[in-house]
N, C-alpha and C. Protein backbone atom coordinates (compact mmCIF):
# COMPACT_ATOMS: atom_id res chain seq x y z
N UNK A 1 25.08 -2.14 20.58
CA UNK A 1 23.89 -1.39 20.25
C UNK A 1 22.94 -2.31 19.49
N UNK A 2 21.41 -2.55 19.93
CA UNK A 2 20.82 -2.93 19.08
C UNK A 2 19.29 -2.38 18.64
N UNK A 3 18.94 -2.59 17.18
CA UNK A 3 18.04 -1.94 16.57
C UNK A 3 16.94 -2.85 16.66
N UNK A 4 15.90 -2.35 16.85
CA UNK A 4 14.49 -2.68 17.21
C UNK A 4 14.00 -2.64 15.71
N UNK A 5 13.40 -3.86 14.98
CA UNK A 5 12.23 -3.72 13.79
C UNK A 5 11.33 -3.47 14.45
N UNK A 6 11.08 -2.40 13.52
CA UNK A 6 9.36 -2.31 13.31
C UNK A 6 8.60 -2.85 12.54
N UNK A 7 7.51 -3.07 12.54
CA UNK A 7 6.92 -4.02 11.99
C UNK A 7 5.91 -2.92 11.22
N UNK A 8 6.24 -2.82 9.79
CA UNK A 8 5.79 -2.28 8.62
C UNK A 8 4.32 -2.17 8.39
N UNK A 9 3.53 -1.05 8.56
CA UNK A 9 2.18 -1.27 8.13
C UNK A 9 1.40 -2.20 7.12
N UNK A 10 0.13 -2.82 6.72
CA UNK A 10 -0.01 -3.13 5.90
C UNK A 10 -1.60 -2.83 5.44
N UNK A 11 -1.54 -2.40 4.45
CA UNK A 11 -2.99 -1.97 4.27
C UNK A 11 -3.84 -2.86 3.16
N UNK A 12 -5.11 -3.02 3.37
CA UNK A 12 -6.16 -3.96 2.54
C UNK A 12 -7.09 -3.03 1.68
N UNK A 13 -7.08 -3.81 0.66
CA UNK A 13 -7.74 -2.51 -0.45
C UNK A 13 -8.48 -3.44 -1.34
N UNK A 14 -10.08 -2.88 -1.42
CA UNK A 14 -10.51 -3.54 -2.08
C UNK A 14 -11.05 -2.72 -3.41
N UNK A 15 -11.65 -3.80 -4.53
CA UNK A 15 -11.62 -3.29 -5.72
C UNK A 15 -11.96 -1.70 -6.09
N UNK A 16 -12.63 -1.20 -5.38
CA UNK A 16 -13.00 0.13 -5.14
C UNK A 16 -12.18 1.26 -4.72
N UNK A 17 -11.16 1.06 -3.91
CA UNK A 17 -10.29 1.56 -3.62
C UNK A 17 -8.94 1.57 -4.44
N UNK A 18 -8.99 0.87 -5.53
CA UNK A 18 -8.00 1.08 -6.95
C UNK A 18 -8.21 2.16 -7.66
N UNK A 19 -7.34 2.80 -8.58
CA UNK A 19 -5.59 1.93 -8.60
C UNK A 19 -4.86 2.88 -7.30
N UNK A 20 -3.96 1.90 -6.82
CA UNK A 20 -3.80 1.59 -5.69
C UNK A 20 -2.43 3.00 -5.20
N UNK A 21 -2.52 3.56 -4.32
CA UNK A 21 -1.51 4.38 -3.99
C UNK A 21 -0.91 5.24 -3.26
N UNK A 22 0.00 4.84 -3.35
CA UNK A 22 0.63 5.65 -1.49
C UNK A 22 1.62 7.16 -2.11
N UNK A 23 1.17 7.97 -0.91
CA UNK A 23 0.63 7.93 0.78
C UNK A 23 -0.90 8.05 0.55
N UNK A 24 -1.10 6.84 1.16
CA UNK A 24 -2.97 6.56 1.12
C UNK A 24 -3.29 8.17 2.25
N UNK A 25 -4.94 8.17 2.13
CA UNK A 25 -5.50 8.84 2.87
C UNK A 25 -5.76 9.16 4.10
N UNK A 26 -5.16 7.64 4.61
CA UNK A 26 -5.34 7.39 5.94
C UNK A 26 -4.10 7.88 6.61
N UNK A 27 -2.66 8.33 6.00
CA UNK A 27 -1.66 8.47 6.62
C UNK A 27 -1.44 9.69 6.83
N UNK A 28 -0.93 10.35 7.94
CA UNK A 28 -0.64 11.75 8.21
C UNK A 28 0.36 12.48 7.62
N UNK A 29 0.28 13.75 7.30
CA UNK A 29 0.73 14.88 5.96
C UNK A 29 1.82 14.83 6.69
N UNK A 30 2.44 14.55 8.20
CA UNK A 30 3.76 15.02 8.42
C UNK A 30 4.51 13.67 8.05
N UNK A 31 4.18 12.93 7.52
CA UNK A 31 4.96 11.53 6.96
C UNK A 31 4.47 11.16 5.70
N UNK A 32 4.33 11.69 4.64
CA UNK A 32 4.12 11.68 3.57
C UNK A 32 5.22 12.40 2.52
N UNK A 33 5.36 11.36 1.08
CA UNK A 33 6.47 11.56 0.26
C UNK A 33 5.52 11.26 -1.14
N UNK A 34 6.13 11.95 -1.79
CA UNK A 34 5.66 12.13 -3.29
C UNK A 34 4.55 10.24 -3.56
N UNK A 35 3.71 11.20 -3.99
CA UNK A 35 2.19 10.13 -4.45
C UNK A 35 3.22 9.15 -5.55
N UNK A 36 3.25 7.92 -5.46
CA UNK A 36 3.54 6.47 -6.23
C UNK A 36 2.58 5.73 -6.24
N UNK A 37 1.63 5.16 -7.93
CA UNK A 37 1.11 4.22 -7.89
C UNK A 37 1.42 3.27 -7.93
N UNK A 38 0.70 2.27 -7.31
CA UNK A 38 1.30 0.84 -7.03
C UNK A 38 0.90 -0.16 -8.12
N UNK A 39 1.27 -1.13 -8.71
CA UNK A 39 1.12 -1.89 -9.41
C UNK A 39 0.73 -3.05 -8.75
N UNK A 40 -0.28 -3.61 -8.77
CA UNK A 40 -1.31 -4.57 -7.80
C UNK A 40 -1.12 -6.14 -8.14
N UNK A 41 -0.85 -6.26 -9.45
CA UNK A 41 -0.41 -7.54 -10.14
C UNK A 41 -0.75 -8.43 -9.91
N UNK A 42 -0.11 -9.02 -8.85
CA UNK A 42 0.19 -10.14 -7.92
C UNK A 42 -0.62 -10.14 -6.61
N UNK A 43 -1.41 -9.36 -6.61
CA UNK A 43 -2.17 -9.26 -5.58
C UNK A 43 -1.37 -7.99 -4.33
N UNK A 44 -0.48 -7.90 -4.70
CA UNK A 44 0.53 -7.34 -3.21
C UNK A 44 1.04 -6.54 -4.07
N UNK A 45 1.39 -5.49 -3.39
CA UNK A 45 2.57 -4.03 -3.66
C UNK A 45 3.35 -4.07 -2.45
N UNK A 46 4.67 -2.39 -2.41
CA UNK A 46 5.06 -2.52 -1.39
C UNK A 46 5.72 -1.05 -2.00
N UNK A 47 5.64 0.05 -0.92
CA UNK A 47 5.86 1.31 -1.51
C UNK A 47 7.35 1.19 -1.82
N UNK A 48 8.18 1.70 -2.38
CA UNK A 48 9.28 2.19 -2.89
C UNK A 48 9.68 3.25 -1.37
N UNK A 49 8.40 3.86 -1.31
CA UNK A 49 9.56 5.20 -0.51
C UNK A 49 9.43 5.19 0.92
N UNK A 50 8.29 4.36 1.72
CA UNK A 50 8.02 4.16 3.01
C UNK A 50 8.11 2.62 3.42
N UNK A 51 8.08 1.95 2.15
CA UNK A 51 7.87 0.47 2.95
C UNK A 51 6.73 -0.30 2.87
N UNK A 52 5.49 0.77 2.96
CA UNK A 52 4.10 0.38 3.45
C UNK A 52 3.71 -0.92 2.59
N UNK A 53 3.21 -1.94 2.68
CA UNK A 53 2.59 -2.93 1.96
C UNK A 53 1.18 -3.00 1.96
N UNK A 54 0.73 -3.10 0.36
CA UNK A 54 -0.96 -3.14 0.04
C UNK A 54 -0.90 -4.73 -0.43
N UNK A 55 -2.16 -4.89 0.14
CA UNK A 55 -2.65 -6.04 -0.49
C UNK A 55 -4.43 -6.07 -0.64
N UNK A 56 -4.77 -6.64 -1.67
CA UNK A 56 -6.47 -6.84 -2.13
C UNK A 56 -7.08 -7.75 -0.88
N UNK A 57 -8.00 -7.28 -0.38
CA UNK A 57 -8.61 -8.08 0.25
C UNK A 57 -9.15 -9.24 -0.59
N UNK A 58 -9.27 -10.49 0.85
CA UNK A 58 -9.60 -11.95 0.07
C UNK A 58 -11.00 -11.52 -0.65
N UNK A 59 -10.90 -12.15 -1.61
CA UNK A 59 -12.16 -12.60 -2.41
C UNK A 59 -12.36 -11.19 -3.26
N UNK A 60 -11.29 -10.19 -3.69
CA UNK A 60 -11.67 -9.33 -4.13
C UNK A 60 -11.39 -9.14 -5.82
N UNK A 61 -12.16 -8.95 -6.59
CA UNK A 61 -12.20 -9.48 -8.04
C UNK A 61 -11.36 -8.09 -8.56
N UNK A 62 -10.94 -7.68 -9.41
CA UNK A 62 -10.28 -6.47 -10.30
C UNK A 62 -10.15 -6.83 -11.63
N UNK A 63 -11.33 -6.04 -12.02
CA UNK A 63 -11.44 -6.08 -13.61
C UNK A 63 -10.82 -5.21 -14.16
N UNK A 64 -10.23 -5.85 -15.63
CA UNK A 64 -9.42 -5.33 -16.74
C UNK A 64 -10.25 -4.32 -17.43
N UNK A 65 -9.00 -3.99 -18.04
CA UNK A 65 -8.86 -2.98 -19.55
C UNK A 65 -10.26 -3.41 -20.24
């Protein structure tokens, strides 16, 4: 038997679209699990409960506290 990857969504988010968090808007209510914000840090997240990976679009600035 063998299992097929799928190849994991990845979504681009720019400063405007912070703070950052899945299930974004764009994903459909019949695949959606409790709202988690993402911690952007490093430029990249990666949901806990679906997988999905965010990342800042290039050249995108995020100002502090």
């Amino acid at each position: 038997m063998s299992a097929t990857k799928q190849a994991l969504p990845v979504v681009e988010l720019g400063a405007d679209d912070l703070p950052a968090y899945c299930p974004n808007p764009n994903m459909p209510i019949w695949s959606s699990h409790p709202r988690v914000f993402l911690a952007m840090e490093h430029g990249e997240a990666k949901c806990p409960y679906c997988g999905t990976e965010y990342r800042l679009k290039p050249g995108t600035v995020v100002k502090g506290h």
